[in-house]
PDB file of N, CA and C in Angstrom:
ATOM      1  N   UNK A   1       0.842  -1.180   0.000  1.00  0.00           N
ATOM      2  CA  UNK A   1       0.000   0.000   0.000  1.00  0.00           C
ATOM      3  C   UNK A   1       0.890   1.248   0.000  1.00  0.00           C
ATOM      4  N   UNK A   2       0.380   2.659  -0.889  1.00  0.00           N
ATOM      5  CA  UNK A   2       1.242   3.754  -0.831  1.00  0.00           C
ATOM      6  C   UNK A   2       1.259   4.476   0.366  1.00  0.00           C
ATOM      7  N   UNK A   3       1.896   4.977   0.759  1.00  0.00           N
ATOM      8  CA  UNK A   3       1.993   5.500   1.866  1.00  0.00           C
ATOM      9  C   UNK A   3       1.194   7.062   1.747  1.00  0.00           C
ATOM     10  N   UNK A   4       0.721   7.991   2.460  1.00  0.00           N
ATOM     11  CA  UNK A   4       0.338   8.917   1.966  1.00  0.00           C
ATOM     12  C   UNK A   4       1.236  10.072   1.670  1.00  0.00           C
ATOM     13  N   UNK A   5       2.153   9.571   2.702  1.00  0.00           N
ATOM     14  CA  UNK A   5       3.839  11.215   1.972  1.00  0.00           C
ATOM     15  C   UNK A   5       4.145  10.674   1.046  1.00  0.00           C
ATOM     16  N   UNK A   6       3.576   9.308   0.444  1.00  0.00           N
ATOM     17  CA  UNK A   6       4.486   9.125  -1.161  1.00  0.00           C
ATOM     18  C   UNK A   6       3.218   9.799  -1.522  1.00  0.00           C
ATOM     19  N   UNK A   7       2.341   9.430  -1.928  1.00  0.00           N
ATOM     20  CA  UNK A   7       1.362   9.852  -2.385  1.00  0.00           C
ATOM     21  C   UNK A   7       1.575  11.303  -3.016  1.00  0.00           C
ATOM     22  N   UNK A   8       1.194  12.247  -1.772  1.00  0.00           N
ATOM     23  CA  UNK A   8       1.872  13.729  -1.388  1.00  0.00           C
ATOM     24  C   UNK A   8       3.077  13.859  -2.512  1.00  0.00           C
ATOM     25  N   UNK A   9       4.366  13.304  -2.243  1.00  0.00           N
ATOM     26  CA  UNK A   9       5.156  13.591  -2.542  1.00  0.00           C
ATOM     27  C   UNK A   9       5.139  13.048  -4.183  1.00  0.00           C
ATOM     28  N   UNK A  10       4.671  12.366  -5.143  1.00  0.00           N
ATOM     29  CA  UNK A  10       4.465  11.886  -6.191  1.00  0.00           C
ATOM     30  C   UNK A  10       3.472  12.863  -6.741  1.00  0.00           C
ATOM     31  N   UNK A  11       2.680  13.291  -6.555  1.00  0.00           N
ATOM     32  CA  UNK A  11       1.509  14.590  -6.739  1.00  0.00           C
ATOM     33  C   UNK A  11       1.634  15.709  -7.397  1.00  0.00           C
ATOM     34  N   UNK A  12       3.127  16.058  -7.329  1.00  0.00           N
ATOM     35  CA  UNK A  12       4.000  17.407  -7.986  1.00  0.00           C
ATOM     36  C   UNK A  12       4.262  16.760  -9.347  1.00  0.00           C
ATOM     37  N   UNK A  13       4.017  17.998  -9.774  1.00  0.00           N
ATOM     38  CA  UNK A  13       5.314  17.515 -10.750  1.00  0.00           C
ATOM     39  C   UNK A  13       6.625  18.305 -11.161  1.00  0.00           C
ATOM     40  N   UNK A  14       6.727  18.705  -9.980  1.00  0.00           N
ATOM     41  CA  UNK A  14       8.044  19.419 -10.150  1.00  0.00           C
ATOM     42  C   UNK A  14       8.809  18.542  -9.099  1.00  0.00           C
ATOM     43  N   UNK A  15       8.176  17.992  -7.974  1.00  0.00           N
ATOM     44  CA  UNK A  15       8.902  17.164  -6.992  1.00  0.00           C
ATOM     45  C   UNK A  15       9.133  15.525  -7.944  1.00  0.00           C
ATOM     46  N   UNK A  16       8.269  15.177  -9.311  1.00  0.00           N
ATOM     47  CA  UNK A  16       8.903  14.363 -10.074  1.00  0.00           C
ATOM     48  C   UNK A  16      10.062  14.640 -11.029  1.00  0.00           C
ATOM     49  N   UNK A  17       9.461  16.082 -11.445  1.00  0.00           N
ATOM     50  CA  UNK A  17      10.945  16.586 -12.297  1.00  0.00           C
ATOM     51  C   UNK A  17      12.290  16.021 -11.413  1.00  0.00           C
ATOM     52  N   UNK A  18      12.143  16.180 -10.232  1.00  0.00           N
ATOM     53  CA  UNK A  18      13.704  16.329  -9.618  1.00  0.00           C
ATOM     54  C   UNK A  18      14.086  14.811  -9.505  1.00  0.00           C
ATOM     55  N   UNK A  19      13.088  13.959  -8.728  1.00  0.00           N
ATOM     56  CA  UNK A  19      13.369  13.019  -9.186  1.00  0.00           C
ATOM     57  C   UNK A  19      13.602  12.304 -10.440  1.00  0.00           C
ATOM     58  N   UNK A  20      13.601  12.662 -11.431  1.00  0.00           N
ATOM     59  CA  UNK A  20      14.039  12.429 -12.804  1.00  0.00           C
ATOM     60  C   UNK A  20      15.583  12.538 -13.172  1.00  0.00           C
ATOM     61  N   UNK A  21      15.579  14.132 -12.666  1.00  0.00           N
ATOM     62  CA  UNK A  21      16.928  14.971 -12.676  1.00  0.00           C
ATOM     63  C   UNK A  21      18.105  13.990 -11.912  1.00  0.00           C
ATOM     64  N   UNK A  22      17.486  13.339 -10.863  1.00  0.00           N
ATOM     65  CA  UNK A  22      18.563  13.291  -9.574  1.00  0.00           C
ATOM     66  C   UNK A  22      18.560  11.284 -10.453  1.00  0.00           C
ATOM     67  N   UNK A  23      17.968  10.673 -11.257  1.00  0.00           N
ATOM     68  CA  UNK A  23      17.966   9.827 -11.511  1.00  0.00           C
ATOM     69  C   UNK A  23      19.702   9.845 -12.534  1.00  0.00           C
ATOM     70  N   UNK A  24      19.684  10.416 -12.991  1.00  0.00           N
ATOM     71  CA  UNK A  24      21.028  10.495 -14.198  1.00  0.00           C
ATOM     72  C   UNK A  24      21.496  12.064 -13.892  1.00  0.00           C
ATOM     73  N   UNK A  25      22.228  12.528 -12.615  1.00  0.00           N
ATOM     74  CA  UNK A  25      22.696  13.439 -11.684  1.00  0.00           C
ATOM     75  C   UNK A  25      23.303  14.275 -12.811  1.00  0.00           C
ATOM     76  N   UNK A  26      24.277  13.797 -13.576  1.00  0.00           N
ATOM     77  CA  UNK A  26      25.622  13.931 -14.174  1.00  0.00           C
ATOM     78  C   UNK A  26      24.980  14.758 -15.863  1.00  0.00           C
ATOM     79  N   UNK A  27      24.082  14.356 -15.975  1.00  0.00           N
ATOM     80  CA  UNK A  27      23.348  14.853 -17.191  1.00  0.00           C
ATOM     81  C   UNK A  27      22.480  16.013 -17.175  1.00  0.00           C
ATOM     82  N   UNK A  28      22.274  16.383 -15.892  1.00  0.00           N
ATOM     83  CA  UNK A  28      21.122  17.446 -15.247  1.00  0.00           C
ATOM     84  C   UNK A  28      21.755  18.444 -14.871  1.00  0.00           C
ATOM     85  N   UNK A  29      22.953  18.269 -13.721  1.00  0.00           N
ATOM     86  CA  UNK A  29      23.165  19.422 -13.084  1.00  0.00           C
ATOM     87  C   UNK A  29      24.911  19.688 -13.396  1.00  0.00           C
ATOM     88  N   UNK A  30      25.482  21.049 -13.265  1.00  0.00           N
ATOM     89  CA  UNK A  30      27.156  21.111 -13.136  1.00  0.00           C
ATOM     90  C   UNK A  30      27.799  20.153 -12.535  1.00  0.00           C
ATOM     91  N   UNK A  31      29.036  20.527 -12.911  1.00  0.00           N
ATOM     92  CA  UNK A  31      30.170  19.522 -11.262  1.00  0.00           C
ATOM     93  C   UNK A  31      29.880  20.114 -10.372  1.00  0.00           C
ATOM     94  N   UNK A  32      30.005  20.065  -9.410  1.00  0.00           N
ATOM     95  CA  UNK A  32      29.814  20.660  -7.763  1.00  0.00           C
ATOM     96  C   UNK A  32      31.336  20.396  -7.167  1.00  0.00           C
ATOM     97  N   UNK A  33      31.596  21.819  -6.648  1.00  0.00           N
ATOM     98  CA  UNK A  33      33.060  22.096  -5.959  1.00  0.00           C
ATOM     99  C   UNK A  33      33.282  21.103  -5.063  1.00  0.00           C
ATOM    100  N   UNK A  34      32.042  21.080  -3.953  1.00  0.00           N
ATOM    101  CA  UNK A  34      32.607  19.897  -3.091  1.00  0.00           C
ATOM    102  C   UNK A  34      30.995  18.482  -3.381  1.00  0.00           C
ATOM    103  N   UNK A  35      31.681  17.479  -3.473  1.00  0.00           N
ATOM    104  CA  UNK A  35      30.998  16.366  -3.460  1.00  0.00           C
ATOM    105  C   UNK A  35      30.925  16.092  -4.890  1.00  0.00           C
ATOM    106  N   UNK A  36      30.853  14.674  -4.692  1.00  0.00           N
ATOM    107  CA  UNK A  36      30.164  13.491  -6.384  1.00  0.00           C
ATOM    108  C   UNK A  36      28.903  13.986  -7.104  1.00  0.00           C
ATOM    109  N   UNK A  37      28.537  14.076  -7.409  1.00  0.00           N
ATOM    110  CA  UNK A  37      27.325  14.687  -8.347  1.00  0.00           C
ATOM    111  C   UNK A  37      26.520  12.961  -7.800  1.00  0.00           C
ATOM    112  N   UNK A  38      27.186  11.700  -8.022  1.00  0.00           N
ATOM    113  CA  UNK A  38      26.581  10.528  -7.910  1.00  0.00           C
ATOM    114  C   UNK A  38      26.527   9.525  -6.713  1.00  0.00           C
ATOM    115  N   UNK A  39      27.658   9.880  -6.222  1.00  0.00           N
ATOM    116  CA  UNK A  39      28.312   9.256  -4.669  1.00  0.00           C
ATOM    117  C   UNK A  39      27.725  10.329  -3.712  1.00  0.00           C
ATOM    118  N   UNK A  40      27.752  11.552  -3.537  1.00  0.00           N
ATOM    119  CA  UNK A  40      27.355  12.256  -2.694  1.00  0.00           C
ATOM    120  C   UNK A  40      26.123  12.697  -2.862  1.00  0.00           C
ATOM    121  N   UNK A  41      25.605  13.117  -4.348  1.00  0.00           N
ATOM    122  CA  UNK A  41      24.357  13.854  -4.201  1.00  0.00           C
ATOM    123  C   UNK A  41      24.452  15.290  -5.044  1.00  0.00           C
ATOM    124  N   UNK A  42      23.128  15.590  -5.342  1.00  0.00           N
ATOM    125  CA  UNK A  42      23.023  16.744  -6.203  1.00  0.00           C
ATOM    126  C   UNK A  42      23.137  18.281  -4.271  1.00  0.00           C
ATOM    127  N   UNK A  43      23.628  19.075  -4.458  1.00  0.00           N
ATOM    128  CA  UNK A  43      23.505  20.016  -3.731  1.00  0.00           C
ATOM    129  C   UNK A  43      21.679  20.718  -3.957  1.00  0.00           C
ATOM    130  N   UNK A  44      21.473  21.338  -3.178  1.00  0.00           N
ATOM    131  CA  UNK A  44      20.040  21.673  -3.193  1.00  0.00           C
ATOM    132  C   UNK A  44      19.973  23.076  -3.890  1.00  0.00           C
ATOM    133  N   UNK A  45      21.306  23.532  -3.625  1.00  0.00           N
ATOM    134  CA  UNK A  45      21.231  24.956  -4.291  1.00  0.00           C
ATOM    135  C   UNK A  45      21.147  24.984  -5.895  1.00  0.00           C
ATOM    136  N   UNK A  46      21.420  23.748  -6.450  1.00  0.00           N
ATOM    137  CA  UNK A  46      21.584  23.404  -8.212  1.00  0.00           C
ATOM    138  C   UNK A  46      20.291  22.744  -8.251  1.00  0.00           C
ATOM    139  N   UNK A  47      19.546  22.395  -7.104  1.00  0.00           N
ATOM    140  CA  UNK A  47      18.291  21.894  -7.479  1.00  0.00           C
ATOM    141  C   UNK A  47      17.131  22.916  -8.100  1.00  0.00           C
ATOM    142  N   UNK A  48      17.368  23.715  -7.018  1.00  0.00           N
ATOM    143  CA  UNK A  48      16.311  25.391  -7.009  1.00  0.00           C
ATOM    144  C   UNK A  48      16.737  26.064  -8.224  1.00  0.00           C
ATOM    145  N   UNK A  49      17.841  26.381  -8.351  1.00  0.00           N
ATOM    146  CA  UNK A  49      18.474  27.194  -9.833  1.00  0.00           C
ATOM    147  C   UNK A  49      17.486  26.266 -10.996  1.00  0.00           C
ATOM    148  N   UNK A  50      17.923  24.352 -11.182  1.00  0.00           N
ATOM    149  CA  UNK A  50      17.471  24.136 -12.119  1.00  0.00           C
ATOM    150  C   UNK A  50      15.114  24.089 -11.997  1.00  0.00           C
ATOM    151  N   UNK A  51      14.643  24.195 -10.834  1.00  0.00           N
ATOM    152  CA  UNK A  51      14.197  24.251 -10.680  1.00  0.00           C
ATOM    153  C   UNK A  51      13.267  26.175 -11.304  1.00  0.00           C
ATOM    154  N   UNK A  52      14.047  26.799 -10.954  1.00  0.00           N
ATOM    155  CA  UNK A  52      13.535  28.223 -11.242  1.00  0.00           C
ATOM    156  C   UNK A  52      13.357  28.996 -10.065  1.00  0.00           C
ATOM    157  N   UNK A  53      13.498  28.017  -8.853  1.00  0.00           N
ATOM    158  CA  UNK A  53      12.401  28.592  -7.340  1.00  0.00           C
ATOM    159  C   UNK A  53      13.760  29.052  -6.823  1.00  0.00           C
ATOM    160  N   UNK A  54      13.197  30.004  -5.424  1.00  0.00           N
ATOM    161  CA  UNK A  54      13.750  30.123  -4.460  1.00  0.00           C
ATOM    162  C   UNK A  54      14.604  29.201  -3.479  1.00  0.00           C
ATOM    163  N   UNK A  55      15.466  29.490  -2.857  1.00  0.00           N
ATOM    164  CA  UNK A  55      15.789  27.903  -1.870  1.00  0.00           C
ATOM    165  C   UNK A  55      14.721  27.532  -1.105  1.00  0.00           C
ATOM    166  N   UNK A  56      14.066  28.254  -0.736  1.00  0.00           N
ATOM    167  CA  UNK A  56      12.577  27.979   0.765  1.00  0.00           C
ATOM    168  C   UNK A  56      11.992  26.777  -0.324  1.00  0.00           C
ATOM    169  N   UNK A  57      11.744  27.100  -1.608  1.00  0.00           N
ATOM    170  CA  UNK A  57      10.758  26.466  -2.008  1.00  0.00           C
ATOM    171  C   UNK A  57      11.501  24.883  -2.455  1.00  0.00           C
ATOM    172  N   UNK A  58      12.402  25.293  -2.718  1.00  0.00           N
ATOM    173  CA  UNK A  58      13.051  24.276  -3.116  1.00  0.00           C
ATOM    174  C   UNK A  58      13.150  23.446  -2.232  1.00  0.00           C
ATOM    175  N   UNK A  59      13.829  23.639  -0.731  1.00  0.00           N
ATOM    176  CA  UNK A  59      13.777  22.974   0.350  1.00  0.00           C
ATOM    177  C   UNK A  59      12.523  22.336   0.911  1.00  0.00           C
ATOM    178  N   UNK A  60      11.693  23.120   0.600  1.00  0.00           N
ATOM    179  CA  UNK A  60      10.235  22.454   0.735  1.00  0.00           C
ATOM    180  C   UNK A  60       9.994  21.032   0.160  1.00  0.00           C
ATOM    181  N   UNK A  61      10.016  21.086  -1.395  1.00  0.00           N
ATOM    182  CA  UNK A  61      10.005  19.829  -1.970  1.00  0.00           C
ATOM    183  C   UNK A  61      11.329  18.882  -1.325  1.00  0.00           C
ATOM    184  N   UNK A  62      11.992  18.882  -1.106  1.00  0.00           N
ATOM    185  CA  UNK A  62      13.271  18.319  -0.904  1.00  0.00           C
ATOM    186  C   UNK A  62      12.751  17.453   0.382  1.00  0.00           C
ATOM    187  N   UNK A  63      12.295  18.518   0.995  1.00  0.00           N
ATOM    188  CA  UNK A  63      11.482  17.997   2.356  1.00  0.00           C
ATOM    189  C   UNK A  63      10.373  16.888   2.466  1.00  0.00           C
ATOM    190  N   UNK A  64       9.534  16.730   1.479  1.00  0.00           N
ATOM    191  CA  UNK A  64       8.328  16.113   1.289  1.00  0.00           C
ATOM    192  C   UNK A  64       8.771  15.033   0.508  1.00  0.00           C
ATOM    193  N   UNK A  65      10.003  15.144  -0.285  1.00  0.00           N
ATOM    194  CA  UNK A  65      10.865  13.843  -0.951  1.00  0.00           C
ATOM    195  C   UNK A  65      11.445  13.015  -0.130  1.00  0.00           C
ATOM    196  N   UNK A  66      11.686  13.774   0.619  1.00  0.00           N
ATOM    197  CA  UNK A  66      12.708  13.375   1.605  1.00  0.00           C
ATOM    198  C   UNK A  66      11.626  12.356   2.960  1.00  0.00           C
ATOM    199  N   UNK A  67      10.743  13.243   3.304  1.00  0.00           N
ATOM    200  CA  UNK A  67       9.645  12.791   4.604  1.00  0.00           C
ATOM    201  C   UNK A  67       9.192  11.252   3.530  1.00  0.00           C
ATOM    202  N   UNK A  68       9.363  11.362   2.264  1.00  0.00           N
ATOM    203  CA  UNK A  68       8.501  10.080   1.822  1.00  0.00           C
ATOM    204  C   UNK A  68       9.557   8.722   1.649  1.00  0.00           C
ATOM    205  N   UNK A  69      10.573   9.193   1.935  1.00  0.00           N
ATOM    206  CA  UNK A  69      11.584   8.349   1.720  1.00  0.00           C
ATOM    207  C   UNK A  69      12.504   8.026   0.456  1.00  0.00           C
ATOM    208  N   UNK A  70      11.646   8.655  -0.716  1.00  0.00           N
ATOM    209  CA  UNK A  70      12.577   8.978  -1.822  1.00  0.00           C
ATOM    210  C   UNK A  70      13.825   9.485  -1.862  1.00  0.00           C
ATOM    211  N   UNK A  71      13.999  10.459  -1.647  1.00  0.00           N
ATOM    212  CA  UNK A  71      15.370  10.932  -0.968  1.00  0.00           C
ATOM    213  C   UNK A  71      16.189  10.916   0.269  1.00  0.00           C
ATOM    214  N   UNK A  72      17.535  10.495  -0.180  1.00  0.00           N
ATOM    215  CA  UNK A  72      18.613  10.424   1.043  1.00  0.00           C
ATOM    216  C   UNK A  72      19.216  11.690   1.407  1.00  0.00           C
ATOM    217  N   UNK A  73      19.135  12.228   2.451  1.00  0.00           N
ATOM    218  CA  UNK A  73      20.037  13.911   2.180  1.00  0.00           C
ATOM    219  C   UNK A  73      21.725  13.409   3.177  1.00  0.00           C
ATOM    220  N   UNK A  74      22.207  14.140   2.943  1.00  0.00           N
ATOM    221  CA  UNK A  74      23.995  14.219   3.491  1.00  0.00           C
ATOM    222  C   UNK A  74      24.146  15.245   3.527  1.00  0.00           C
ATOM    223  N   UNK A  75      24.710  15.929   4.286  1.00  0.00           N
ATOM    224  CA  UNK A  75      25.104  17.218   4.892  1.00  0.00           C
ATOM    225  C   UNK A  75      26.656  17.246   4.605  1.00  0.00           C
ATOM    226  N   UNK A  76      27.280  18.249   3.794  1.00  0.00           N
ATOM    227  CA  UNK A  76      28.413  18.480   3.776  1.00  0.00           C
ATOM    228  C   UNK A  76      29.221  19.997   3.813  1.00  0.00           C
ATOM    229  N   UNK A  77      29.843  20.035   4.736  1.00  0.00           N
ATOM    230  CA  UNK A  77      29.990  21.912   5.357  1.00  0.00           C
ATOM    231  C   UNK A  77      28.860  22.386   5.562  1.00  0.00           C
ATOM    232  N   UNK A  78      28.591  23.434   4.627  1.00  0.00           N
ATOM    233  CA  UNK A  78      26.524  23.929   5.342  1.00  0.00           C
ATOM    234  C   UNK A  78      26.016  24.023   4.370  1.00  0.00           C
ATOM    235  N   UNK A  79      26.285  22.762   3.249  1.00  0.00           N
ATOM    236  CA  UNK A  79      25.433  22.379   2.365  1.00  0.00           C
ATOM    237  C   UNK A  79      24.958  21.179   2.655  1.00  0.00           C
ATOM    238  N   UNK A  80      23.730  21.153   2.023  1.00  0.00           N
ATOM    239  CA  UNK A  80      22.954  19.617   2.048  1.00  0.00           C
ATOM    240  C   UNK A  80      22.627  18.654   0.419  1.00  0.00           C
ATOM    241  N   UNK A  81      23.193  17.593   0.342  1.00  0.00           N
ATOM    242  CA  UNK A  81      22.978  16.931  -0.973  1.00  0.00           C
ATOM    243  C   UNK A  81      21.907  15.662  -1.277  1.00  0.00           C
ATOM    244  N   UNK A  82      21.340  15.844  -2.105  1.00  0.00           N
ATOM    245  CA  UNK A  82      20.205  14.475  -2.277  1.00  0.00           C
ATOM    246  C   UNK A  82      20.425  13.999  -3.317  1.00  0.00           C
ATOM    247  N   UNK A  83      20.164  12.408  -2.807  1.00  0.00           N
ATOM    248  CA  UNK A  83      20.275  11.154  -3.894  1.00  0.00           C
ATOM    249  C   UNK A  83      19.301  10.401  -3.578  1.00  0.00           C
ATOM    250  N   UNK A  84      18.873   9.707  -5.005  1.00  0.00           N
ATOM    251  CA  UNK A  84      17.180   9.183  -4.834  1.00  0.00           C
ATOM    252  C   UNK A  84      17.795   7.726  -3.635  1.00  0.00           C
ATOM    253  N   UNK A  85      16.471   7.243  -3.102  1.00  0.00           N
ATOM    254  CA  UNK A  85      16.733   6.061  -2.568  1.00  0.00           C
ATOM    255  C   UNK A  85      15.884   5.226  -3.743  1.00  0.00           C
ATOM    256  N   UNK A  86      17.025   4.304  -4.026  1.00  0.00           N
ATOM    257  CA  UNK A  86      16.370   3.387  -5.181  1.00  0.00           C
ATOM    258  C   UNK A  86      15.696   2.234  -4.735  1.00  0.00           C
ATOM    259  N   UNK A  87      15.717   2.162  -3.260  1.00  0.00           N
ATOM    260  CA  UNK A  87      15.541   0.707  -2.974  1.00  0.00           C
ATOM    261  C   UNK A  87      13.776   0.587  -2.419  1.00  0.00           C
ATOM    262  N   UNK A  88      13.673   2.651  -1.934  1.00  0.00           N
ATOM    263  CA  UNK A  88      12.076   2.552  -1.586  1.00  0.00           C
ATOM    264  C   UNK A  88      11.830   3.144  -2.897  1.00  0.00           C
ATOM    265  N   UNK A  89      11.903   3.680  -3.404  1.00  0.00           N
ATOM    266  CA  UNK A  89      11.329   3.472  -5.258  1.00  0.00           C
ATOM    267  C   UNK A  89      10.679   2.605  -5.714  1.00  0.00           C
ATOM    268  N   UNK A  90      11.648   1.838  -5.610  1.00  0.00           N
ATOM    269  CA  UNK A  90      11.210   0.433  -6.400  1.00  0.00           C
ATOM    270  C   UNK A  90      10.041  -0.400  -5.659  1.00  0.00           C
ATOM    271  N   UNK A  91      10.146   0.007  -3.932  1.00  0.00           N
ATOM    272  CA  UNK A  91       9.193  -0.197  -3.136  1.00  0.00           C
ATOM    273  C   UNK A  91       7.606   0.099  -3.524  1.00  0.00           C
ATOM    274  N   UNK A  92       7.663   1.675  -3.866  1.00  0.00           N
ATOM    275  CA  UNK A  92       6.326   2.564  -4.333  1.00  0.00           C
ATOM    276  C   UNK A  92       6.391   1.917  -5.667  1.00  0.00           C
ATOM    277  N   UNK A  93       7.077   1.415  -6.587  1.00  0.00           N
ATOM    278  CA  UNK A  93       6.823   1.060  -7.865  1.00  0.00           C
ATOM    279  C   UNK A  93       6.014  -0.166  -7.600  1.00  0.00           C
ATOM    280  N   UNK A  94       6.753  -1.063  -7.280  1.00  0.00           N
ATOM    281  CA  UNK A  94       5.625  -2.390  -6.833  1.00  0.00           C
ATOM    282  C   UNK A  94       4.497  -2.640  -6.651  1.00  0.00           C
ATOM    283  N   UNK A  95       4.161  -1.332  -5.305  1.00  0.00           N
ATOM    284  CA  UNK A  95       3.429  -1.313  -4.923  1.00  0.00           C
ATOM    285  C   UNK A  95       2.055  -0.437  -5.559  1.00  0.00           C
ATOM    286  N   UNK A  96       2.389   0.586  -6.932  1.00  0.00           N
ATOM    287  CA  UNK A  96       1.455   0.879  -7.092  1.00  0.00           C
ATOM    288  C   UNK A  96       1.813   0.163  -8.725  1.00  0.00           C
ATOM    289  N   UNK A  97       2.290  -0.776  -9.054  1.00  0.00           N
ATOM    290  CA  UNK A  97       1.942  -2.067 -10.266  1.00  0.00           C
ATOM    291  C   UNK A  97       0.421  -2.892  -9.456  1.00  0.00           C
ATOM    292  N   UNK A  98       0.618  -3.253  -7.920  1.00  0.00           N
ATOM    293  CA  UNK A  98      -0.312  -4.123  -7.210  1.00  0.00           C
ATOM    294  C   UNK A  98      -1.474  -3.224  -7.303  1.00  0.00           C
ATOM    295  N   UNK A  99      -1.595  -1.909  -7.327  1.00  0.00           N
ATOM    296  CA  UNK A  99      -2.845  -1.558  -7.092  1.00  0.00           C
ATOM    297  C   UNK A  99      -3.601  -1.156  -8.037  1.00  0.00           C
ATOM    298  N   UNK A 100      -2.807  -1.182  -9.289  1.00  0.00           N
ATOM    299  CA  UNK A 100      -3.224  -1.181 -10.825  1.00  0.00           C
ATOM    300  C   UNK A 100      -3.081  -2.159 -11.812  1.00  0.00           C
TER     301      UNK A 100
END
């Protein structure tokens, strides 16, 4: 069964854009000074830029990706980086193949 923060969080479609983006990191966003684009994570500040939004807003979605379990965040200096979790993905994928 979906959970309802996936739900929530699947509902956007700008909170799917990113998950798209953050699916093939390296094709979406710059290098990033500090951290892997793939090992560490997209920074949030290249999320919002490619996004168009503000950071608040950006952090918002990040947040509701994040509360659903899609996203992993890592903190590095007083930046924060996200990488999808593939393993509850595939979880919500399953699970909404079963309910369709």
């Amino acid at each position: 069964m979906l959970s309802s923060a996936a739900r929530k969080a699947l509902a956007n479609d700008r909170r799917l854009d990113i998950l798209n983006w953050l699916k093939k990191p390296r094709a979406h966003f710059p290098p990033q000074t500090d951290g892997d684009l793939v090992r560490d994570g997209v920074c949030s500040v290249f999320i919002a830029h490619k996004l168009g939004v503000s950071q608040p807003t950006a952090s918002e979605h990040l947040r509701i990706l994040s509360h659903a379990g899609l996203l992993r965040a890592k903190r590095m200096k007083q930046w924060t980086f996200y990488t999808r979790d593939e393993k509850k993905i595939a979880e919500i994928k399953r699970a909404l193949r079963a309910a369709f």
